[in-house]
C-alpha atoms as a PDB file:
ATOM      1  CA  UNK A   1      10.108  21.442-116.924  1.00  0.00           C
ATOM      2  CA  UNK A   2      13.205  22.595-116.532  1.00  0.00           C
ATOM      3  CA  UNK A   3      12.428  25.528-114.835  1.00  0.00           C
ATOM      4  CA  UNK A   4      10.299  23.713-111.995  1.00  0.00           C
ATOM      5  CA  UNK A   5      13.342  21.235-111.311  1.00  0.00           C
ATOM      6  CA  UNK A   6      15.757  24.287-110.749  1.00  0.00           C
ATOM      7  CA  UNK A   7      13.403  26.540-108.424  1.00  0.00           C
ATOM      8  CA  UNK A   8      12.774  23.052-106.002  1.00  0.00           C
ATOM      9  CA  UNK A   9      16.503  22.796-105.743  1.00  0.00           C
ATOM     10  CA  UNK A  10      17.310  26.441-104.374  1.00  0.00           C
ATOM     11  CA  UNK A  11      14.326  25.735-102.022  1.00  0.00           C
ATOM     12  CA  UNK A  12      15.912  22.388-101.009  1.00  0.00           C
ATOM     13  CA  UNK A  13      19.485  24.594-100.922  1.00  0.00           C
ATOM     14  CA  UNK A  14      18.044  26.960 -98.424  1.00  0.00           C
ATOM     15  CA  UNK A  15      16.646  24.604 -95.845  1.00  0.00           C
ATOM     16  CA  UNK A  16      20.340  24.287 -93.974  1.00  0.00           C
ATOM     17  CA  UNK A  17      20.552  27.199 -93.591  1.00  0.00           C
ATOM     18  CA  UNK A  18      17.613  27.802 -91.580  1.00  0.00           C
ATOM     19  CA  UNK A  19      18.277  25.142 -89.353  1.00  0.00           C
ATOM     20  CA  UNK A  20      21.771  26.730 -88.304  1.00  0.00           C
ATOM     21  CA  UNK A  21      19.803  29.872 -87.294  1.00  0.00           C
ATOM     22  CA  UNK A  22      17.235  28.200 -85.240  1.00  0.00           C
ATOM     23  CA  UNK A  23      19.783  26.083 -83.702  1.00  0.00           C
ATOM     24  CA  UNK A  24      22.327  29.238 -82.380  1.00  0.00           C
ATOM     25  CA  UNK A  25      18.951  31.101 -81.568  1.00  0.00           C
ATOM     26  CA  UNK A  26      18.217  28.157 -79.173  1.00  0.00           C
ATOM     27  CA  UNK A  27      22.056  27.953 -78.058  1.00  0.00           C
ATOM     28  CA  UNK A  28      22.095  32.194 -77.028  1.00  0.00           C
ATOM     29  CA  UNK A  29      18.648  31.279 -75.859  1.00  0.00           C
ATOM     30  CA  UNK A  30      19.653  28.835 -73.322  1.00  0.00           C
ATOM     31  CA  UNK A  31      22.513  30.533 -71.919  1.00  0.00           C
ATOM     32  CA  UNK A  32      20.347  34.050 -71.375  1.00  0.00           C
ATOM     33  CA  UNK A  33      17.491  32.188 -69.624  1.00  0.00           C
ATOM     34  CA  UNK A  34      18.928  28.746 -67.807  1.00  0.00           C
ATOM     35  CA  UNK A  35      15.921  26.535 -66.227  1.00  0.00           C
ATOM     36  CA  UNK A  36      15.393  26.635 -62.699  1.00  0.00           C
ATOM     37  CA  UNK A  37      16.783  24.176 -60.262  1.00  0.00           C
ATOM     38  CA  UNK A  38      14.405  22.446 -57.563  1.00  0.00           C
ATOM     39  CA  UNK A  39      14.705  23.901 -54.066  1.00  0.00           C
ATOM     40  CA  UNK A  40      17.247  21.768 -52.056  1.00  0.00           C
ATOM     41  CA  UNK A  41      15.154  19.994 -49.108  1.00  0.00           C
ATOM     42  CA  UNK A  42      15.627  21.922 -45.598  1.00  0.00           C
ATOM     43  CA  UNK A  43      15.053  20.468 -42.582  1.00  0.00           C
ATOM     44  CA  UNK A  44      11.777  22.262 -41.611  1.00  0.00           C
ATOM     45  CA  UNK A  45      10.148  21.484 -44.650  1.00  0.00           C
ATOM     46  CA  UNK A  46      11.253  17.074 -44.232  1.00  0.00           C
ATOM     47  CA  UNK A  47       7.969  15.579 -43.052  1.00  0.00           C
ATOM     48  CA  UNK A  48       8.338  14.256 -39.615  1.00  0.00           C
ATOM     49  CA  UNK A  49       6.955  11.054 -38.271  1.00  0.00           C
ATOM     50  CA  UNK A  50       4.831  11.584 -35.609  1.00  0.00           C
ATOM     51  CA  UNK A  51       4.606   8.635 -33.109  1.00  0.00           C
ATOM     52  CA  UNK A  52       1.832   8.004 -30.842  1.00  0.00           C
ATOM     53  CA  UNK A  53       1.764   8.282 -27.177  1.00  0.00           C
ATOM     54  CA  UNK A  54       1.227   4.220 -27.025  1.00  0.00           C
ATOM     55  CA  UNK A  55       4.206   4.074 -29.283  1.00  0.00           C
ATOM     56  CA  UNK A  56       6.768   6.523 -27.339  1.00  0.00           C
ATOM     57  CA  UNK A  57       5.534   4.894 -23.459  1.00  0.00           C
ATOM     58  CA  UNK A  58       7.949   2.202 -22.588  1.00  0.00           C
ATOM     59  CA  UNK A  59       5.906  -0.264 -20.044  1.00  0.00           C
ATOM     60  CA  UNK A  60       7.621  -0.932 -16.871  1.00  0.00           C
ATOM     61  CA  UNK A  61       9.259  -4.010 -16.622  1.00  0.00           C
ATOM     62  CA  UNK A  62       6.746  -7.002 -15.048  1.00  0.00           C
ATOM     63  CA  UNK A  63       7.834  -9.268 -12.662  1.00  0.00           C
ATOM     64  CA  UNK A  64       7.039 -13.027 -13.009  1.00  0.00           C
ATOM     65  CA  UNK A  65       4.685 -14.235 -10.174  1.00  0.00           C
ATOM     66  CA  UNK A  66       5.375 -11.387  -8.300  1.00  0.00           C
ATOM     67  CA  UNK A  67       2.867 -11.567  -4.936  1.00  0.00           C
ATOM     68  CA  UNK A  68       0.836  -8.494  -3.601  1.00  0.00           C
ATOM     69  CA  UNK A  69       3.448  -6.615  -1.614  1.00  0.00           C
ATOM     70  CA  UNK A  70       2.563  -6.316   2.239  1.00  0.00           C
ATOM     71  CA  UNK A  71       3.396  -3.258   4.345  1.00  0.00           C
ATOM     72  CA  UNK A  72       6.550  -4.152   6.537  1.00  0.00           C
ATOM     73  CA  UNK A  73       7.718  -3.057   9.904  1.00  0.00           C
ATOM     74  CA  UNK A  74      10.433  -0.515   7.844  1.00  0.00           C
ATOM     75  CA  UNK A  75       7.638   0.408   4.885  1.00  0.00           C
ATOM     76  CA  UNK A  76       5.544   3.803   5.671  1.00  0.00           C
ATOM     77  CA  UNK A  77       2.802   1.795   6.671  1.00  0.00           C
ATOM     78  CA  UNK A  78       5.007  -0.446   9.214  1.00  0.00           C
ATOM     79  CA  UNK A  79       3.437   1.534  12.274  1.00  0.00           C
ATOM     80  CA  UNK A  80       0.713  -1.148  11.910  1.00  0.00           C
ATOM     81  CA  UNK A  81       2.654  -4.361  12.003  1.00  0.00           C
ATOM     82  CA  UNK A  82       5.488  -3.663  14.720  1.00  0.00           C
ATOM     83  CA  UNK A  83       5.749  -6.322  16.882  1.00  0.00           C
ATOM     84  CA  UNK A  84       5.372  -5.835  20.108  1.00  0.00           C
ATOM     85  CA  UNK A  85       5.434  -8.619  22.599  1.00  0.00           C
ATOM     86  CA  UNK A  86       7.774 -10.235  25.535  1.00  0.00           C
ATOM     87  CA  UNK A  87      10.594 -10.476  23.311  1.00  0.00           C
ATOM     88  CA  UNK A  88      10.159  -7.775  21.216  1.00  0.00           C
ATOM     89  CA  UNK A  89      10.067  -4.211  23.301  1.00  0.00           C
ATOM     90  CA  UNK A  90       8.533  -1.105  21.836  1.00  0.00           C
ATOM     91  CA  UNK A  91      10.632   0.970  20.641  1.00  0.00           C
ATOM     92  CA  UNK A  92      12.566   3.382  22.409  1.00  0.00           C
ATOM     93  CA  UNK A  93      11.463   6.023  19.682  1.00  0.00           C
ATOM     94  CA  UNK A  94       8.181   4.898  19.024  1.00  0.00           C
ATOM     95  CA  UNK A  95       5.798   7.576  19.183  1.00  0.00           C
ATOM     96  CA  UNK A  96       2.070   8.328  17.788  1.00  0.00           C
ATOM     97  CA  UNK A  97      -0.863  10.859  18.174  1.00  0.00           C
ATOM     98  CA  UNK A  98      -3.697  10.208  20.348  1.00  0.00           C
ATOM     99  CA  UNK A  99      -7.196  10.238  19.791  1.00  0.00           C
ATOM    100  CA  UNK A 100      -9.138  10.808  22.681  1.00  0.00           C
ATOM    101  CA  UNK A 101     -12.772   8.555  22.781  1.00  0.00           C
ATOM    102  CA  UNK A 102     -16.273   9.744  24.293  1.00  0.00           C
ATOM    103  CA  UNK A 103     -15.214   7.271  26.860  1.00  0.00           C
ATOM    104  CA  UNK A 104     -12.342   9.141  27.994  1.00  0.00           C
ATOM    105  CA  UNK A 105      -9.968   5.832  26.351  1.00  0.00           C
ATOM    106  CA  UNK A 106      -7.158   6.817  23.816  1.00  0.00           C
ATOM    107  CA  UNK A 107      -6.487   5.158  20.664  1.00  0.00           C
ATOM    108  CA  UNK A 108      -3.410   6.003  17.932  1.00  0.00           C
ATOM    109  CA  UNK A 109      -5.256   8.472  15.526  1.00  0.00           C
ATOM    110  CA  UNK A 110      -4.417   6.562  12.226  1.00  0.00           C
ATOM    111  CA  UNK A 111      -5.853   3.666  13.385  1.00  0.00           C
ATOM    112  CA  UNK A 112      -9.285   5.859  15.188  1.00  0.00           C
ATOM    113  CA  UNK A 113     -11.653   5.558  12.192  1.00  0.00           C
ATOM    114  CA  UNK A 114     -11.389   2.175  11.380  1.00  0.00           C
ATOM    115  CA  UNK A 115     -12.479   1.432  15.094  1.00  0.00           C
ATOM    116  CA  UNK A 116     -15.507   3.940  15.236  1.00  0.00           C
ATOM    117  CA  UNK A 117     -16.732   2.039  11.903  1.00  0.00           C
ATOM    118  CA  UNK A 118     -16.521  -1.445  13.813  1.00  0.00           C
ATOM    119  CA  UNK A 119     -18.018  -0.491  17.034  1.00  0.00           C
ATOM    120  CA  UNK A 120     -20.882   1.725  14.917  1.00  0.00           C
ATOM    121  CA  UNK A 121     -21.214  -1.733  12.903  1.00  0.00           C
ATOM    122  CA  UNK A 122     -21.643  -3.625  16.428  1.00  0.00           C
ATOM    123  CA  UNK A 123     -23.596  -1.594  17.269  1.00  0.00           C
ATOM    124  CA  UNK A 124     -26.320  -1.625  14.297  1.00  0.00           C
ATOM    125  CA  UNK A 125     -26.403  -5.444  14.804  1.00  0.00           C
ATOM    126  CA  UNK A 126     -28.147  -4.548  17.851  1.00  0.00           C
ATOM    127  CA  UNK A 127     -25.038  -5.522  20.330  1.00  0.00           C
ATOM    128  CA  UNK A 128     -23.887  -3.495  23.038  1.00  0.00           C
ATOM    129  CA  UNK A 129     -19.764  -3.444  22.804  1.00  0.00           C
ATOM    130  CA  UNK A 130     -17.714  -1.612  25.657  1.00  0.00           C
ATOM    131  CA  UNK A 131     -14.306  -0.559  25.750  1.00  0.00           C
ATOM    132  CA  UNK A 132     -12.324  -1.346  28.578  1.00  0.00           C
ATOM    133  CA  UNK A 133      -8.501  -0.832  27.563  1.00  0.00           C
ATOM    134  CA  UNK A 134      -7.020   1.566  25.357  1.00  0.00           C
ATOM    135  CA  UNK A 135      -3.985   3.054  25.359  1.00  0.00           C
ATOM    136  CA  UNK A 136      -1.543   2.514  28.100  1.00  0.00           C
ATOM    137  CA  UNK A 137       1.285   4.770  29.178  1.00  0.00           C
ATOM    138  CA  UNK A 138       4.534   3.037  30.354  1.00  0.00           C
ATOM    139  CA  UNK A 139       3.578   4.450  33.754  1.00  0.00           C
ATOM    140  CA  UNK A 140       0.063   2.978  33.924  1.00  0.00           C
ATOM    141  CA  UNK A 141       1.624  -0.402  32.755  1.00  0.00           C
ATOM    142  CA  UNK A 142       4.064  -0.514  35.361  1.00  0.00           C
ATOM    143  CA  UNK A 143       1.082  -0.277  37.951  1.00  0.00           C
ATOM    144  CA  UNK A 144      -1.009  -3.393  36.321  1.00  0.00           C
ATOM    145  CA  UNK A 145       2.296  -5.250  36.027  1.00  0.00           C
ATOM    146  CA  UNK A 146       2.908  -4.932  40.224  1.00  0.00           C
ATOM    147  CA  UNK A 147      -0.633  -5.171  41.539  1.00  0.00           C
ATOM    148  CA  UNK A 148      -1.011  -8.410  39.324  1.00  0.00           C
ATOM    149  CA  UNK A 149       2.457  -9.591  40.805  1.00  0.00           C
ATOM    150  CA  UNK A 150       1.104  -8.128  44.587  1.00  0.00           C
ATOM    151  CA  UNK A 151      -1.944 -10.118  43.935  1.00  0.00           C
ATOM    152  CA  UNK A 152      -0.106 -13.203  43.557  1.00  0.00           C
ATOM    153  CA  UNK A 153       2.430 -12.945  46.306  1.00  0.00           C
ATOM    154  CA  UNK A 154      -0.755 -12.970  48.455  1.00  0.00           C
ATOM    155  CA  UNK A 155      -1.717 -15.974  47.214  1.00  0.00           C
ATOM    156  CA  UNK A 156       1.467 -17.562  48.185  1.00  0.00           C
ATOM    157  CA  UNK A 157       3.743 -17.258  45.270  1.00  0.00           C
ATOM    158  CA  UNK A 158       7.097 -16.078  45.801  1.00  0.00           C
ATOM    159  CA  UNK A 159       8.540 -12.788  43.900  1.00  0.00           C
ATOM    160  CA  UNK A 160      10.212 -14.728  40.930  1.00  0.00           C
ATOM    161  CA  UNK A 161       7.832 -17.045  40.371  1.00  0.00           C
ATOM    162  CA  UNK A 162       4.895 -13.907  40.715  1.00  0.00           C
ATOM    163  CA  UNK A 163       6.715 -12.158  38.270  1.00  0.00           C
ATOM    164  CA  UNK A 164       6.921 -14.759  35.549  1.00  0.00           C
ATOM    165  CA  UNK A 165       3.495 -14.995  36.314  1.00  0.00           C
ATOM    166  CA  UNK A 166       1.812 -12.316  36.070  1.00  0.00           C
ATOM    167  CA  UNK A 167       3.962 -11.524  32.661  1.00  0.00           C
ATOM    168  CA  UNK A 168       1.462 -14.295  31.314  1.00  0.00           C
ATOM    169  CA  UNK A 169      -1.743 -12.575  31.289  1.00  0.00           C
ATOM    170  CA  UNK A 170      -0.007  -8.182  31.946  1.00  0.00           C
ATOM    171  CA  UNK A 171       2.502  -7.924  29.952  1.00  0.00           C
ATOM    172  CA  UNK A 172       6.212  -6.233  31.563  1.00  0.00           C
ATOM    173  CA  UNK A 173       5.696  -2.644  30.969  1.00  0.00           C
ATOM    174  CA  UNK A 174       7.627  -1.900  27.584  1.00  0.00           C
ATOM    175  CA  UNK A 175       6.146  -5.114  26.217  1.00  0.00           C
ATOM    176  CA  UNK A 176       2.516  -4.644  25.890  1.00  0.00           C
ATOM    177  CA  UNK A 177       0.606  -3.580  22.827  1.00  0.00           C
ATOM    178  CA  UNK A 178      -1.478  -1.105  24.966  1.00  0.00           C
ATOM    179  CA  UNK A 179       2.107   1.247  24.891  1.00  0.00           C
ATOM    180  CA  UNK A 180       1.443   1.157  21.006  1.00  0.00           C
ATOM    181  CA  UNK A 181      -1.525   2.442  20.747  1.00  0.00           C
ATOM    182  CA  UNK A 182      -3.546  -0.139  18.632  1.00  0.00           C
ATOM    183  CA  UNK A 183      -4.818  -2.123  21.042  1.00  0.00           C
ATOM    184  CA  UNK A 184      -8.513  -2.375  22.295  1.00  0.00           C
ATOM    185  CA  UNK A 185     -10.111  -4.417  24.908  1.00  0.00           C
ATOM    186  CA  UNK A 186     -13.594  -4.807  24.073  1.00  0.00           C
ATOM    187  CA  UNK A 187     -16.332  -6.835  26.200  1.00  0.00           C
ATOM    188  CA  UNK A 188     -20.141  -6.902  25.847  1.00  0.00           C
ATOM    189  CA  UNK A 189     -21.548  -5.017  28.344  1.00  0.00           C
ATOM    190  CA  UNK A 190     -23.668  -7.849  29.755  1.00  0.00           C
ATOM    191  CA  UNK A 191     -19.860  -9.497  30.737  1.00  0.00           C
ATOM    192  CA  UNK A 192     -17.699  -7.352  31.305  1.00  0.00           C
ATOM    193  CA  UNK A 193     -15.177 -10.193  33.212  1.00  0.00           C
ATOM    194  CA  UNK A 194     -12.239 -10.591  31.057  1.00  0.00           C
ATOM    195  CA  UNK A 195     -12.083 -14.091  31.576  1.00  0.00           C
ATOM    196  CA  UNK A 196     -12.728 -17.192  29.394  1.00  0.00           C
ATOM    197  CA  UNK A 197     -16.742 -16.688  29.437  1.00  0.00           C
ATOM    198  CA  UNK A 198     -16.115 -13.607  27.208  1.00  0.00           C
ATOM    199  CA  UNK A 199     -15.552 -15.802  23.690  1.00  0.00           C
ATOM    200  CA  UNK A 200     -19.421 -16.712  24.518  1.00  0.00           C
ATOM    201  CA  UNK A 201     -21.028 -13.569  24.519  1.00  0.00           C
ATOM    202  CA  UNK A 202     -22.831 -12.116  21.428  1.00  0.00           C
ATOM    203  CA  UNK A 203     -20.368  -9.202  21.169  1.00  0.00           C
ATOM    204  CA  UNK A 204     -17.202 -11.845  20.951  1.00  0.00           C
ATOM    205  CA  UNK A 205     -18.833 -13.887  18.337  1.00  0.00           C
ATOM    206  CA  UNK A 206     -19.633 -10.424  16.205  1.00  0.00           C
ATOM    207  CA  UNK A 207     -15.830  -9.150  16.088  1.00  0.00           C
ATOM    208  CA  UNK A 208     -14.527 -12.699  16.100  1.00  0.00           C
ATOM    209  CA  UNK A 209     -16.382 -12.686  12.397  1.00  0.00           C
ATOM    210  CA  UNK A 210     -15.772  -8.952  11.412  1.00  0.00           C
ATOM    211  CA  UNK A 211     -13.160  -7.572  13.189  1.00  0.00           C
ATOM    212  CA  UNK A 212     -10.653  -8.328  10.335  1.00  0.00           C
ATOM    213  CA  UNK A 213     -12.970  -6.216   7.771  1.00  0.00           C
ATOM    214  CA  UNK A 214     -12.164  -3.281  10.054  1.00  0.00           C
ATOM    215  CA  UNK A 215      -8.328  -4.167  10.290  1.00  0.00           C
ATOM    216  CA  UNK A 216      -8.147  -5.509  13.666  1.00  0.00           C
ATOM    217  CA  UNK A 217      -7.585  -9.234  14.556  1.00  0.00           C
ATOM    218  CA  UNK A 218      -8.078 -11.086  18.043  1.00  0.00           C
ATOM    219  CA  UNK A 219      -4.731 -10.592  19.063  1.00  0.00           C
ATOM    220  CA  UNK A 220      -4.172 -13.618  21.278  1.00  0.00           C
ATOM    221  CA  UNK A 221      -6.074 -16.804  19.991  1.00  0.00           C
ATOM    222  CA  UNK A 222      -7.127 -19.645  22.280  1.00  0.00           C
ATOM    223  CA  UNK A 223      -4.019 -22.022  20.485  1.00  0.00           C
ATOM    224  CA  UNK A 224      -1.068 -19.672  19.998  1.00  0.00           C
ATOM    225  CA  UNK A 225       0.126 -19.100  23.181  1.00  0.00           C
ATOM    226  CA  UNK A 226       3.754 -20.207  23.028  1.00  0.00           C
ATOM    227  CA  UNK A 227       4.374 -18.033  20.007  1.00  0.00           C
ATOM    228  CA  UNK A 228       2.090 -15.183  21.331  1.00  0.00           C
ATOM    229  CA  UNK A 229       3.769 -15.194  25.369  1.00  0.00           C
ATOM    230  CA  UNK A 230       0.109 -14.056  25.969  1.00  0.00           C
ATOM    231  CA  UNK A 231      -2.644 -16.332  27.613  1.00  0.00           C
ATOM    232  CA  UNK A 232      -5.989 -16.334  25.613  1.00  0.00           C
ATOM    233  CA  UNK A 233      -7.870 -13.495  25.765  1.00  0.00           C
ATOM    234  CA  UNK A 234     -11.074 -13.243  24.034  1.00  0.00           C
ATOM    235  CA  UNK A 235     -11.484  -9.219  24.368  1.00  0.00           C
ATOM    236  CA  UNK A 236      -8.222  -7.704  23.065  1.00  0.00           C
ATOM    237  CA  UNK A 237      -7.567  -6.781  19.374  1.00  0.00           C
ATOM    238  CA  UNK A 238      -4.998  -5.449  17.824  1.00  0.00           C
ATOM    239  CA  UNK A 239      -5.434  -3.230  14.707  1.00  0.00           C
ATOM    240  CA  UNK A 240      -2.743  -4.304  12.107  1.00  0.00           C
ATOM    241  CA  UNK A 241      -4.726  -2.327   8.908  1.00  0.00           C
ATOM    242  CA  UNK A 242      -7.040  -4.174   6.856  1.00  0.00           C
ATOM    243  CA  UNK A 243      -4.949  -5.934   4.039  1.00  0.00           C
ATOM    244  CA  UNK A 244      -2.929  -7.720   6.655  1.00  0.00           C
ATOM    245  CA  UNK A 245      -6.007  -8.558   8.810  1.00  0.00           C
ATOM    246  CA  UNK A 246      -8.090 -10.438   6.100  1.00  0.00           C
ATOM    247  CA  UNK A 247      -4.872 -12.305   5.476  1.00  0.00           C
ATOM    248  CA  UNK A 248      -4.274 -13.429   9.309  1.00  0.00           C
ATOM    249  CA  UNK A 249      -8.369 -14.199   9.509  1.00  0.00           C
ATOM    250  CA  UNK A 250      -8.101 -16.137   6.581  1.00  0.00           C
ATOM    251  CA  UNK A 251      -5.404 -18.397   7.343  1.00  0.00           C
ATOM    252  CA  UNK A 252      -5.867 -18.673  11.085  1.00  0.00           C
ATOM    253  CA  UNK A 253      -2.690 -16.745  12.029  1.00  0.00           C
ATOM    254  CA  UNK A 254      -0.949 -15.084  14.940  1.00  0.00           C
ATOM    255  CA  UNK A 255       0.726 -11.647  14.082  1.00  0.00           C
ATOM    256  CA  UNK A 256       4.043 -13.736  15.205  1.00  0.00           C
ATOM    257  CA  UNK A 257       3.036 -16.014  12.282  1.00  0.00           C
ATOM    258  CA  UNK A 258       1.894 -13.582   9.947  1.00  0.00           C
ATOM    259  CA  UNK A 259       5.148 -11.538   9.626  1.00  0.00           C
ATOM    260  CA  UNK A 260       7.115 -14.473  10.093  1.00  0.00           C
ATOM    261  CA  UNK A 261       5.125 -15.641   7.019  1.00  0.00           C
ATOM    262  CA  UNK A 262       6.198 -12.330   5.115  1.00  0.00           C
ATOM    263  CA  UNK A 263       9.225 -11.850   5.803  1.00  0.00           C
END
């Protein structure tokens, strides 16, 4: 018995000191082999955030009631609205390329397609439309002007009073919408007196109604001759594009009115 006692106490003796050699094997241990450290981040490998296209556009800013805009007399498309009448004078720079018709007339060449469609459109509705007018050169104005104002003197007027006639119904050469190009004057070739009796032919009523889907208006209406200058005159229209024509048909407007209206 006593024997047993003494041999589990020297096992129980050595026990310490196997625990001091583990633990300095595990000290050397640790300083010969250190763990490794985690990679610092770089930026390449930070994930990015990649934003959508909806998400990088910025909308443009949005106007509260803002109105269609409508081509003025300075805009690129202002060639279609200057004004042209006895107080407004082309121009002295105005310029534009001709289009020469089958009918030997002249028309601006921007405007030339939009008046082929409405005479072709006439046309299919079984109406016979003529062009009379076209294009007028400053030269060929200043001829109407003085026969009207001849015409007149015969009948007894005197040269003032001729004059101020005859700017009624031919305009003074620099004044007429002939010099710009964009003027037509169309009669049915069963009339062709360019007189009152031309609202009542079938051609008049036609462009009357359509004309504006073409761009051109009817220049000079029966009841707008103080703003106009112009008498009436049921054959002459005037192409002002098409935006600005539906506008003037659909309100009843003179071009005086129109841009007055939009300025």
């Amino acid at each position: 018995m006593y024997q047993r006692r003494t041999a589990v106490r020297r096992r129980k003796s050595r026990l310490p000191s196997y625990a001091f050699v583990l633990a300095v094997v595990s000290f050397m241990l640790a300083f010969a082999f250190p763990p490794e450290q985690p990679d610092e981040p770089s930026a390449r490998t930070l994930p990015v955030r990649s934003l959508s296209a909806a998400a990088c556009s910025v909308p443009p800013p949005v106007s509260q009631g803002a109105e269609p805009s409508i081509p003025s007399s300075d805009g690129e498309d202002g060639w279609m609205l200057t004004l042209v009448n006895p107080w407004n004078p082309l121009p002295e720079d105005y310029a534009c390329t001709l289009t020469r018709l089958s009918s030997g007339h002249s028309v601006d060449e921007r405007c030339y397609p939009d008046l082929q469609a409405m005479m072709d459109a006439c046309r299919a509705a079984g109406l016979k439309p003529v062009i009379c007018s076209s294009y007028r050169s400053r030269e060929k104005q200043e001829e109407l002007f003085q026969n009207k104002v001849n015409r007149l003197i015969a009948q007894g007027y005197s040269q003032e009073r001729a004059k101020a006639e005859a700017a009624k119904s031919v305009a003074l050469p620099g004044t007429s919408e002939h010099q710009l190009g964009l003027a037509v004057d169309i009669v049915d070739l069963s009339n062709q007196n360019l007189d009152s009796t031309q609202e009542t032919t079938a051609v008049q009523q036609w462009l009357m109604a359509h004309s504006w889907e073409y761009g051109f208006i009817l220049r000079y209406p029966n009841d707008k001759s103080d703003l106009t200058g112009i008498i009436y005159e049921p054959w002459h229209y005037r192409y002002v594009g098409k935006d600005a024509a539906a506008e003037i048909y659909r309100q009843g407007l003179c071009l005086e009115e129109y841009l007055e209206q939009t300025a």
